[in-house]
PDB file of N, CA and C in Angstrom:
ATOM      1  N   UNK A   1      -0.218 -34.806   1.016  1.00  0.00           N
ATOM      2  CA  UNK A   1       0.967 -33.974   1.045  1.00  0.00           C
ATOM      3  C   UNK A   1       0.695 -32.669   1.792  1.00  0.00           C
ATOM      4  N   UNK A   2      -0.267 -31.952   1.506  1.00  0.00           N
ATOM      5  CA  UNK A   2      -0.575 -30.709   2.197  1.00  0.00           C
ATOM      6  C   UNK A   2      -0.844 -30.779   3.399  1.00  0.00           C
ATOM      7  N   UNK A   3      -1.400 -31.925   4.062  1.00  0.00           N
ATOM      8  CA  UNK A   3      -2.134 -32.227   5.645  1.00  0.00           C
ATOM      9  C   UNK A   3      -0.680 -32.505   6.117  1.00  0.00           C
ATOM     10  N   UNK A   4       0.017 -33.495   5.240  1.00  0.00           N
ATOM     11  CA  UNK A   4       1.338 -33.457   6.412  1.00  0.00           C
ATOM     12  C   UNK A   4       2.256 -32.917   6.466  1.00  0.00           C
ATOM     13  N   UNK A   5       2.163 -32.050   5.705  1.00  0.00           N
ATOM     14  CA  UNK A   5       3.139 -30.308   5.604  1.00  0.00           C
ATOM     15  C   UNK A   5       2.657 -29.843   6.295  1.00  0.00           C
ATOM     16  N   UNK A   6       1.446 -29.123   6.467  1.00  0.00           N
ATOM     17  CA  UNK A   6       0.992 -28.211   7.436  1.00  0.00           C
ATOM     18  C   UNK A   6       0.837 -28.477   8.421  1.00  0.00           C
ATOM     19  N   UNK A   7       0.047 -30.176   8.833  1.00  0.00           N
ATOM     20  CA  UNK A   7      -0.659 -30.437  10.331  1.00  0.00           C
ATOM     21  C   UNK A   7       0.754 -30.800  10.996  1.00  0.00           C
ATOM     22  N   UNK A   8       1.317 -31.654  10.046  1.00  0.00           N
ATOM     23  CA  UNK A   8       1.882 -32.327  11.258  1.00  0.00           C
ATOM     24  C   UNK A   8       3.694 -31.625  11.515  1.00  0.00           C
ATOM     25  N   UNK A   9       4.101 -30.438  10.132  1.00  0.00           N
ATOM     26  CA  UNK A   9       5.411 -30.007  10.853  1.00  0.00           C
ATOM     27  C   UNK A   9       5.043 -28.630  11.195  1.00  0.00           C
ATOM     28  N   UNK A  10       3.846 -27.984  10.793  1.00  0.00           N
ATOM     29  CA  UNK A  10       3.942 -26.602  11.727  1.00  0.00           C
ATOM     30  C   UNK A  10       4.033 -26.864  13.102  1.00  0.00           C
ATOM     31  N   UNK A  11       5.272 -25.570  13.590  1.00  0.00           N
ATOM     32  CA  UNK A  11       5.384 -25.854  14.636  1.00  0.00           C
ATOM     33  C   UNK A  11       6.473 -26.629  15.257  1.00  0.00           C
ATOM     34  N   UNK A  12       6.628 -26.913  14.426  1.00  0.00           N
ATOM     35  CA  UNK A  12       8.302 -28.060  14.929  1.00  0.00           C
ATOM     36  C   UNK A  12       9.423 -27.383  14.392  1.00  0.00           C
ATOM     37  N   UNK A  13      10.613 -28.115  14.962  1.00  0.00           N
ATOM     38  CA  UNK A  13      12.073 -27.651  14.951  1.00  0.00           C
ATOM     39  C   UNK A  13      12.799 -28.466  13.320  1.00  0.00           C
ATOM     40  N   UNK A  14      12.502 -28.985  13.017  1.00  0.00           N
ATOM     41  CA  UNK A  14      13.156 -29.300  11.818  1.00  0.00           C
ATOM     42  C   UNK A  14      14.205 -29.593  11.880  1.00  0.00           C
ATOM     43  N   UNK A  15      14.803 -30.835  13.023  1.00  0.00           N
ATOM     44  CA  UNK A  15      16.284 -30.557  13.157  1.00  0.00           C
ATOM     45  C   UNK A  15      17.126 -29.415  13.629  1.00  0.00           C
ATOM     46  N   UNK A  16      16.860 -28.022  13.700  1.00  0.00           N
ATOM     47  CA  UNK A  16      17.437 -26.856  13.379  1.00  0.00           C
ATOM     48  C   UNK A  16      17.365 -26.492  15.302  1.00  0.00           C
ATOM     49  N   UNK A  17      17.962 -25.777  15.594  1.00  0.00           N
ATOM     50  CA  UNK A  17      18.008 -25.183  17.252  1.00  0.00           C
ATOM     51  C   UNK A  17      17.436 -23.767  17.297  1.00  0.00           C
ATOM     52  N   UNK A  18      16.717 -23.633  16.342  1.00  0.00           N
ATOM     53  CA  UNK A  18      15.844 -22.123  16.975  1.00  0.00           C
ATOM     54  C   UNK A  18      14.837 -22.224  16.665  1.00  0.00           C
ATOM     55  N   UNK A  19      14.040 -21.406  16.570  1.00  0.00           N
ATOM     56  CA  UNK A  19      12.661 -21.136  16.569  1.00  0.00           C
ATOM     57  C   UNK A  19      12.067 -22.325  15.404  1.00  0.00           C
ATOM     58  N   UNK A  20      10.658 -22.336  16.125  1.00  0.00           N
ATOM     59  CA  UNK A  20       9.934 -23.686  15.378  1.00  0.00           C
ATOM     60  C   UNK A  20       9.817 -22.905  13.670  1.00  0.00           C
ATOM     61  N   UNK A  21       9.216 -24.091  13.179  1.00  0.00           N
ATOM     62  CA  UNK A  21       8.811 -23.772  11.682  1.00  0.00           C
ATOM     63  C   UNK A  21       7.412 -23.381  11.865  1.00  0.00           C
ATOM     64  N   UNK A  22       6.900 -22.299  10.881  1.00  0.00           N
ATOM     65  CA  UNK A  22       5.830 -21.689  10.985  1.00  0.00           C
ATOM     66  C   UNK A  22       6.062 -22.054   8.905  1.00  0.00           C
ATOM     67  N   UNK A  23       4.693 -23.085   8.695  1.00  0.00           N
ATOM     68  CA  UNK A  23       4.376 -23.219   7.332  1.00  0.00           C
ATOM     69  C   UNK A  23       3.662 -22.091   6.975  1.00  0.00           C
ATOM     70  N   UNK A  24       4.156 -21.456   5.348  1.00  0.00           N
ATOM     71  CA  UNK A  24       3.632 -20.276   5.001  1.00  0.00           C
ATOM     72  C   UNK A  24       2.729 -20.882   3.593  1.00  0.00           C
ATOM     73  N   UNK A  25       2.890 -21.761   3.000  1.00  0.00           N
ATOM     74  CA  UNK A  25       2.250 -22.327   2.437  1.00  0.00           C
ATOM     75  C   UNK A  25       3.229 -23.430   1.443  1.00  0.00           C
ATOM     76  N   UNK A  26       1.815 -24.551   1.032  1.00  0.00           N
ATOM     77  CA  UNK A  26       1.994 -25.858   0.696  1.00  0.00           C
ATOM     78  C   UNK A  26       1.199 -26.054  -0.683  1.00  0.00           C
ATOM     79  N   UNK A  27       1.914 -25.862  -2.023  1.00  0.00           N
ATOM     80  CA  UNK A  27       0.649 -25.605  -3.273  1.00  0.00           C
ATOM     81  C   UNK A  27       1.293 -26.201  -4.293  1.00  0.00           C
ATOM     82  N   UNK A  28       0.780 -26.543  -5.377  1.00  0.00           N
ATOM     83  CA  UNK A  28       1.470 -26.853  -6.323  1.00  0.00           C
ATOM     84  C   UNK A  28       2.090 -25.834  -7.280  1.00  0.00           C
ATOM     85  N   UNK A  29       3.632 -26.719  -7.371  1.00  0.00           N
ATOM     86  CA  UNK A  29       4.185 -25.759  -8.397  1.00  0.00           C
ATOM     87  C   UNK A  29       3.889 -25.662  -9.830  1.00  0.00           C
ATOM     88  N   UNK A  30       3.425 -24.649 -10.766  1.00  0.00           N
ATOM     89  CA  UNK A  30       4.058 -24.956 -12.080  1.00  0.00           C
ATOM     90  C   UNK A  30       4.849 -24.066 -12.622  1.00  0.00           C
ATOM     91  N   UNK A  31       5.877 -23.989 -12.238  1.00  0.00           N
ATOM     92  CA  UNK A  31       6.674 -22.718 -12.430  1.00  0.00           C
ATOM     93  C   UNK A  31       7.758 -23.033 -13.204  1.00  0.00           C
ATOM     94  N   UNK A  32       7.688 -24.478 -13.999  1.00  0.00           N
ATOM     95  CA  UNK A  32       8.694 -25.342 -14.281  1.00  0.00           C
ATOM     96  C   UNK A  32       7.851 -26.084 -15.640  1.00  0.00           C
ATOM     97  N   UNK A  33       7.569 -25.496 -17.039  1.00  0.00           N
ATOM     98  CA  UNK A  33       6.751 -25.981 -18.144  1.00  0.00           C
ATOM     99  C   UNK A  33       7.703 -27.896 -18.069  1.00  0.00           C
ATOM    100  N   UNK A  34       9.001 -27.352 -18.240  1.00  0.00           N
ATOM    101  CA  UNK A  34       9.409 -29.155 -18.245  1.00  0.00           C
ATOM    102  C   UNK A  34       9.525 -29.984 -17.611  1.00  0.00           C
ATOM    103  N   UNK A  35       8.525 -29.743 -16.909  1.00  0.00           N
ATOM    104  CA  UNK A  35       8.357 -30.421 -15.189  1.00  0.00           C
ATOM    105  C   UNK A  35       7.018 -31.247 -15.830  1.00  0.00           C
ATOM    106  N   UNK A  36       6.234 -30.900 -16.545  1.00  0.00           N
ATOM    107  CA  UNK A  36       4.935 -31.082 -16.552  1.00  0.00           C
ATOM    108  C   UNK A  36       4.329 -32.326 -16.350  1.00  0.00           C
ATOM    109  N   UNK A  37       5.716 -33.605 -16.580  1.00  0.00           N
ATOM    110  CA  UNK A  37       5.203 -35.041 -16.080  1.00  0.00           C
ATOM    111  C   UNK A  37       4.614 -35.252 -14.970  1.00  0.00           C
ATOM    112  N   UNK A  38       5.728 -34.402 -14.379  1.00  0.00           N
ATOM    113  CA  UNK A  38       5.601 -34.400 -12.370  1.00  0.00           C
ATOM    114  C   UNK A  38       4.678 -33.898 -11.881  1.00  0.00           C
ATOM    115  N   UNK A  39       3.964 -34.387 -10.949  1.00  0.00           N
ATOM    116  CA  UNK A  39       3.451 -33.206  -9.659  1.00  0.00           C
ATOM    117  C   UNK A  39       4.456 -32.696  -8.643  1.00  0.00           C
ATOM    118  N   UNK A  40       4.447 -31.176  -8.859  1.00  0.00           N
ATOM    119  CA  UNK A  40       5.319 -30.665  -8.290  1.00  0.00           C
ATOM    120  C   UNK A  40       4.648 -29.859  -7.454  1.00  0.00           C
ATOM    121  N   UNK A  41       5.152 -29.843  -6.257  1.00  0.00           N
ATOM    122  CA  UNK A  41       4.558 -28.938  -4.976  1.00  0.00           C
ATOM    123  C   UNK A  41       5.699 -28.098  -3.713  1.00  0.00           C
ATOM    124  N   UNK A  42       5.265 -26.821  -3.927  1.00  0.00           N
ATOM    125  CA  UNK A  42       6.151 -25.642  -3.541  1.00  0.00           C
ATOM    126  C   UNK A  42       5.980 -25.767  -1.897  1.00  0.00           C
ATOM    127  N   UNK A  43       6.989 -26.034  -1.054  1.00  0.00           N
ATOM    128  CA  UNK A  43       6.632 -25.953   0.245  1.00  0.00           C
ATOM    129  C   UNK A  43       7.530 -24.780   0.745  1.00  0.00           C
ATOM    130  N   UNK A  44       6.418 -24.070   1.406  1.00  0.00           N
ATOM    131  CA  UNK A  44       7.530 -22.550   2.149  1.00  0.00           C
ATOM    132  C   UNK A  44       7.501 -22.329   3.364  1.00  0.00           C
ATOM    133  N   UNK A  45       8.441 -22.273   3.992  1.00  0.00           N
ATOM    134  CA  UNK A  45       8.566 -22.350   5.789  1.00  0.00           C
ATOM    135  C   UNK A  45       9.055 -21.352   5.590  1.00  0.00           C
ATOM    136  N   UNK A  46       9.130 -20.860   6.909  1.00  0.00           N
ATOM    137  CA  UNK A  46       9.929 -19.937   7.723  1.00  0.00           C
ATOM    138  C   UNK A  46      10.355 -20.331   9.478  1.00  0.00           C
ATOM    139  N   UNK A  47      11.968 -19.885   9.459  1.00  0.00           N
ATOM    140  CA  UNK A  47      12.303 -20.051  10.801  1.00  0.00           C
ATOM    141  C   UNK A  47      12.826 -18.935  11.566  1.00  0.00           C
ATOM    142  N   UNK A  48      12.480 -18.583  12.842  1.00  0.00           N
ATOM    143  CA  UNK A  48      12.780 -17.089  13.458  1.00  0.00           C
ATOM    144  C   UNK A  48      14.082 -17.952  13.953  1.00  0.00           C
ATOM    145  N   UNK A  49      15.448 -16.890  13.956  1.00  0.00           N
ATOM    146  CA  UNK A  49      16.214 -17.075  14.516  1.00  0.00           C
ATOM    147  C   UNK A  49      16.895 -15.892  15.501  1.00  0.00           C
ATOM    148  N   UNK A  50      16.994 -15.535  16.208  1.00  0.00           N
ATOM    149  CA  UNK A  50      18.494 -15.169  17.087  1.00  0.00           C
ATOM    150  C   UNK A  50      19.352 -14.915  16.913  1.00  0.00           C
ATOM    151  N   UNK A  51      20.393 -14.098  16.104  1.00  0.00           N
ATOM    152  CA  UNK A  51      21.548 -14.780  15.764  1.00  0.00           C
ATOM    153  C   UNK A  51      22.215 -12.999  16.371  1.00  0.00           C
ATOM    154  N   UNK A  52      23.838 -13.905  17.310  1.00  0.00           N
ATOM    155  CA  UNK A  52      24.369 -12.824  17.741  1.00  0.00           C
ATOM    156  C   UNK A  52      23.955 -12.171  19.152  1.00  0.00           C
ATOM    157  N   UNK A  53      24.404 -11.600  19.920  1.00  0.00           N
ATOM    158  CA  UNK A  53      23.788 -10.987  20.942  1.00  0.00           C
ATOM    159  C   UNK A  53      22.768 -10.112  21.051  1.00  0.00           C
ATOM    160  N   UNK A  54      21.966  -9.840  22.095  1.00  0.00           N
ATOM    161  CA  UNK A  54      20.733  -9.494  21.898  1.00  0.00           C
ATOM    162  C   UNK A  54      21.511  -7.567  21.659  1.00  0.00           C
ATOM    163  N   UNK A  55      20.481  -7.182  21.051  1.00  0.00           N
ATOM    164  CA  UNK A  55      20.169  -5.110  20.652  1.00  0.00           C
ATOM    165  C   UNK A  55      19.689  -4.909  22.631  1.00  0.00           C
ATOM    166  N   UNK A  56      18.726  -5.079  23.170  1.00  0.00           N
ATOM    167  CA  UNK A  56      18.217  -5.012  24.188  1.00  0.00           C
ATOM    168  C   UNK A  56      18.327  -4.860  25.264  1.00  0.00           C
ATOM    169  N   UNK A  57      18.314  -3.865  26.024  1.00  0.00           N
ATOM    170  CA  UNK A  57      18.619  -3.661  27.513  1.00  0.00           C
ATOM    171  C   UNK A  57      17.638  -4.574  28.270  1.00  0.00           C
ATOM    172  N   UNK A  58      17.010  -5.530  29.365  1.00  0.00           N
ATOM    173  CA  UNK A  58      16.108  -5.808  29.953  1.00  0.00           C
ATOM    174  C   UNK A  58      15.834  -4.438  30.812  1.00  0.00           C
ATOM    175  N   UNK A  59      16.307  -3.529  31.135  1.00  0.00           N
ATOM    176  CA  UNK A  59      16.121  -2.943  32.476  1.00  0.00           C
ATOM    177  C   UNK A  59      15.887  -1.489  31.377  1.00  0.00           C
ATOM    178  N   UNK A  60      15.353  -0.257  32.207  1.00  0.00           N
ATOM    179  CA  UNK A  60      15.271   0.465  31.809  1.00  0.00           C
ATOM    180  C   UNK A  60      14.203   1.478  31.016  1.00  0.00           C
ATOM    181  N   UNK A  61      14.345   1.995  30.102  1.00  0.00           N
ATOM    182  CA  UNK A  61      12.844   2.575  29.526  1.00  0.00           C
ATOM    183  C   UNK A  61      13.155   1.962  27.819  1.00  0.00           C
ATOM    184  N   UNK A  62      12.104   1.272  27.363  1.00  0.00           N
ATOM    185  CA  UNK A  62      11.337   0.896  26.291  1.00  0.00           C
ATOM    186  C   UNK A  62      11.520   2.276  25.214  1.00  0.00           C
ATOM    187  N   UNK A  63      12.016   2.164  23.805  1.00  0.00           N
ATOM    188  CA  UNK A  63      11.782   3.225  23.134  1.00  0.00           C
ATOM    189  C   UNK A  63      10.807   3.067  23.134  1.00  0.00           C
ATOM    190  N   UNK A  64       9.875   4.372  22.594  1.00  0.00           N
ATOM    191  CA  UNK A  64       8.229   4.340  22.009  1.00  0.00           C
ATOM    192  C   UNK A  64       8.490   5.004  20.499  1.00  0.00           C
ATOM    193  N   UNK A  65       9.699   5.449  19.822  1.00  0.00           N
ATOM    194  CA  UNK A  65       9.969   6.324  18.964  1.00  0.00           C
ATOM    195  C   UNK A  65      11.164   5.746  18.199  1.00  0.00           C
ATOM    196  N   UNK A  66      10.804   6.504  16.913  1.00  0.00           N
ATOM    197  CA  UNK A  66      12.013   6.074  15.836  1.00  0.00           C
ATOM    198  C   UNK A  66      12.419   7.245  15.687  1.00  0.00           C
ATOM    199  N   UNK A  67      14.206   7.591  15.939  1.00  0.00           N
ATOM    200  CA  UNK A  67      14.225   8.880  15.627  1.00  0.00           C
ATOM    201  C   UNK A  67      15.495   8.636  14.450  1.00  0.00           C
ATOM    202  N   UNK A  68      15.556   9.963  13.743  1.00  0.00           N
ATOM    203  CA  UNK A  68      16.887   9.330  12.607  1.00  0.00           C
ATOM    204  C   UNK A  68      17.472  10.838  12.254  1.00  0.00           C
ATOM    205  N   UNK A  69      18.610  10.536  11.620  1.00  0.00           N
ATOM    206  CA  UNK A  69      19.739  11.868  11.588  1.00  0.00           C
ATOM    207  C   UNK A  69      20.606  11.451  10.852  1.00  0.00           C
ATOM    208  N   UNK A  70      21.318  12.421   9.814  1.00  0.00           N
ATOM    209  CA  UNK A  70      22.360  11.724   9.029  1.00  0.00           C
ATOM    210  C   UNK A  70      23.600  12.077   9.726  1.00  0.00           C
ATOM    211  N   UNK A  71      24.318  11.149   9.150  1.00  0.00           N
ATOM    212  CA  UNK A  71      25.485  11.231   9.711  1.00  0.00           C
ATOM    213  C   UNK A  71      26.698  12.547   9.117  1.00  0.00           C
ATOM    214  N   UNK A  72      27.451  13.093   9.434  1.00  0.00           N
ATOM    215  CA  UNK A  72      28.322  12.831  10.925  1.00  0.00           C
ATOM    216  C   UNK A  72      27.676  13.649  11.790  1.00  0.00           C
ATOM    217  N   UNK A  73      26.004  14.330  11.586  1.00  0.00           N
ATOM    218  CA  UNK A  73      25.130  14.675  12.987  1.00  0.00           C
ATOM    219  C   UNK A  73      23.970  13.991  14.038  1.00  0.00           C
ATOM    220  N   UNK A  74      25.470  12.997  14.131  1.00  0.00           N
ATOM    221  CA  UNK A  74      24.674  12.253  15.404  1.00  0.00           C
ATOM    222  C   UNK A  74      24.938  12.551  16.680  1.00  0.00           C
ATOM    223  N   UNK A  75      24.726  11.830  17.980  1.00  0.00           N
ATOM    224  CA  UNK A  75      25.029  11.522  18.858  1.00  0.00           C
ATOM    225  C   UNK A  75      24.488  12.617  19.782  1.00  0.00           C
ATOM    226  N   UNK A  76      24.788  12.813  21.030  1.00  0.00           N
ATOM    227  CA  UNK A  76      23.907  13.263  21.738  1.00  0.00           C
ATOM    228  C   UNK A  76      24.040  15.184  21.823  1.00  0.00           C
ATOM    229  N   UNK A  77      24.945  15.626  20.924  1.00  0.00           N
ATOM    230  CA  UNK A  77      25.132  16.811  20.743  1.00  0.00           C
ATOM    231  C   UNK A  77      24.690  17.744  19.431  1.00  0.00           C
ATOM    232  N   UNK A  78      23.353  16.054  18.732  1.00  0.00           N
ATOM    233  CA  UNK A  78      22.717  17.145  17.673  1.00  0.00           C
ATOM    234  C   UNK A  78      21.413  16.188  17.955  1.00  0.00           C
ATOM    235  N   UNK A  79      20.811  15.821  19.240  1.00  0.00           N
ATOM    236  CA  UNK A  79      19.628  15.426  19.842  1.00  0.00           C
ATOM    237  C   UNK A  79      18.424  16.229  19.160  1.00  0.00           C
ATOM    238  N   UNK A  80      18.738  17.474  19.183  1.00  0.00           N
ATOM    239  CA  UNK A  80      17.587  18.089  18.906  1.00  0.00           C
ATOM    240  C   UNK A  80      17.263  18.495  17.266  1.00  0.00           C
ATOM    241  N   UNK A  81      18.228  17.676  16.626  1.00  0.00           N
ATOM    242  CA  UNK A  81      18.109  17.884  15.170  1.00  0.00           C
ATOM    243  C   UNK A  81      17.606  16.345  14.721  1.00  0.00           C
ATOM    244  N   UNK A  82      17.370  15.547  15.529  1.00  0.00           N
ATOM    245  CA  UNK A  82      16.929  14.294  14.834  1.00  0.00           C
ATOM    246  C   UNK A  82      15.384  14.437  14.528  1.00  0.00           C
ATOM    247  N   UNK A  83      14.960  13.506  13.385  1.00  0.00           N
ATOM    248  CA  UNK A  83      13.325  13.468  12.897  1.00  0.00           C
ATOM    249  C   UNK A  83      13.040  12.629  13.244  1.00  0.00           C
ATOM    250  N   UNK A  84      11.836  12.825  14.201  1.00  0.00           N
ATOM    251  CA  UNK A  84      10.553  12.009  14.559  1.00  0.00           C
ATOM    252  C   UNK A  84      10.083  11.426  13.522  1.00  0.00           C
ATOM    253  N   UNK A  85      10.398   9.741  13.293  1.00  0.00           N
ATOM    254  CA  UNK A  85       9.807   8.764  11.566  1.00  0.00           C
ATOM    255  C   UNK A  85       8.482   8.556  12.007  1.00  0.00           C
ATOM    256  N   UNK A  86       7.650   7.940  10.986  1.00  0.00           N
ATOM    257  CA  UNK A  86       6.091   7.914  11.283  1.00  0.00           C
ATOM    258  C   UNK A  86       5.766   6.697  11.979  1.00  0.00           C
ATOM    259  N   UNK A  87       4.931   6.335  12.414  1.00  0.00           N
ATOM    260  CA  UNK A  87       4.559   4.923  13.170  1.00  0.00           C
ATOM    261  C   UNK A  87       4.946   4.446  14.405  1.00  0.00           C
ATOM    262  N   UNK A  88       4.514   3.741  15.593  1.00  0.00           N
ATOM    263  CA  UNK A  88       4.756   3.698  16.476  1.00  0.00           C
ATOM    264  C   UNK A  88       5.415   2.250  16.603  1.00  0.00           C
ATOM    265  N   UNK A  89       6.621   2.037  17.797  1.00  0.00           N
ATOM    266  CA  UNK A  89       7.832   1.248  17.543  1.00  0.00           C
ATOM    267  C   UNK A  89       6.929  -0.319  18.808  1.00  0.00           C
TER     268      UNK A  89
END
């Protein structure tokens, strides 16, 4: 069960039209006391999707910065009141 969870669908589409499946893990469950006849086993994927039009300019300059401001002092006439957040983007 675990070899052909992991080997053989990481990586594949699952039926689904976006991004492959990336297995996050394949273990047994017991999270279920009245289960206890069964072998029960937790399988967890994940799929990246797309959804909606892209945020993204192709052309142009790359942020390098997170900047943030509450509202209603946004936009480009309280520029110099926004905070520099920690970490690089």
């Amino acid at each position: 069960m675990v070899e052909y969870c992991s080997a053989d669908h990481n990586n594949e589409r699952l039926g689904v039209a976006w991004g492959a499946a990336v297995v996050l893990a394949v273990e047994p469950d017991d999270f279920a006391p009245q289960a206890d006849q069964f072998d029960i086993w937790r399988v967890e994927w994940a799929h990246s999707a797309d959804i909606g039009p892209s945020f993204f300019v192709d052309d142009g300059l790359t942020p390098t910065q997170v900047l943030s401001s509450w509202s209603p002092d946004i936009g480009l006439a309280y520029e110099d009141d926004y905070v520099a957040e920690a970490g690089d983007v």
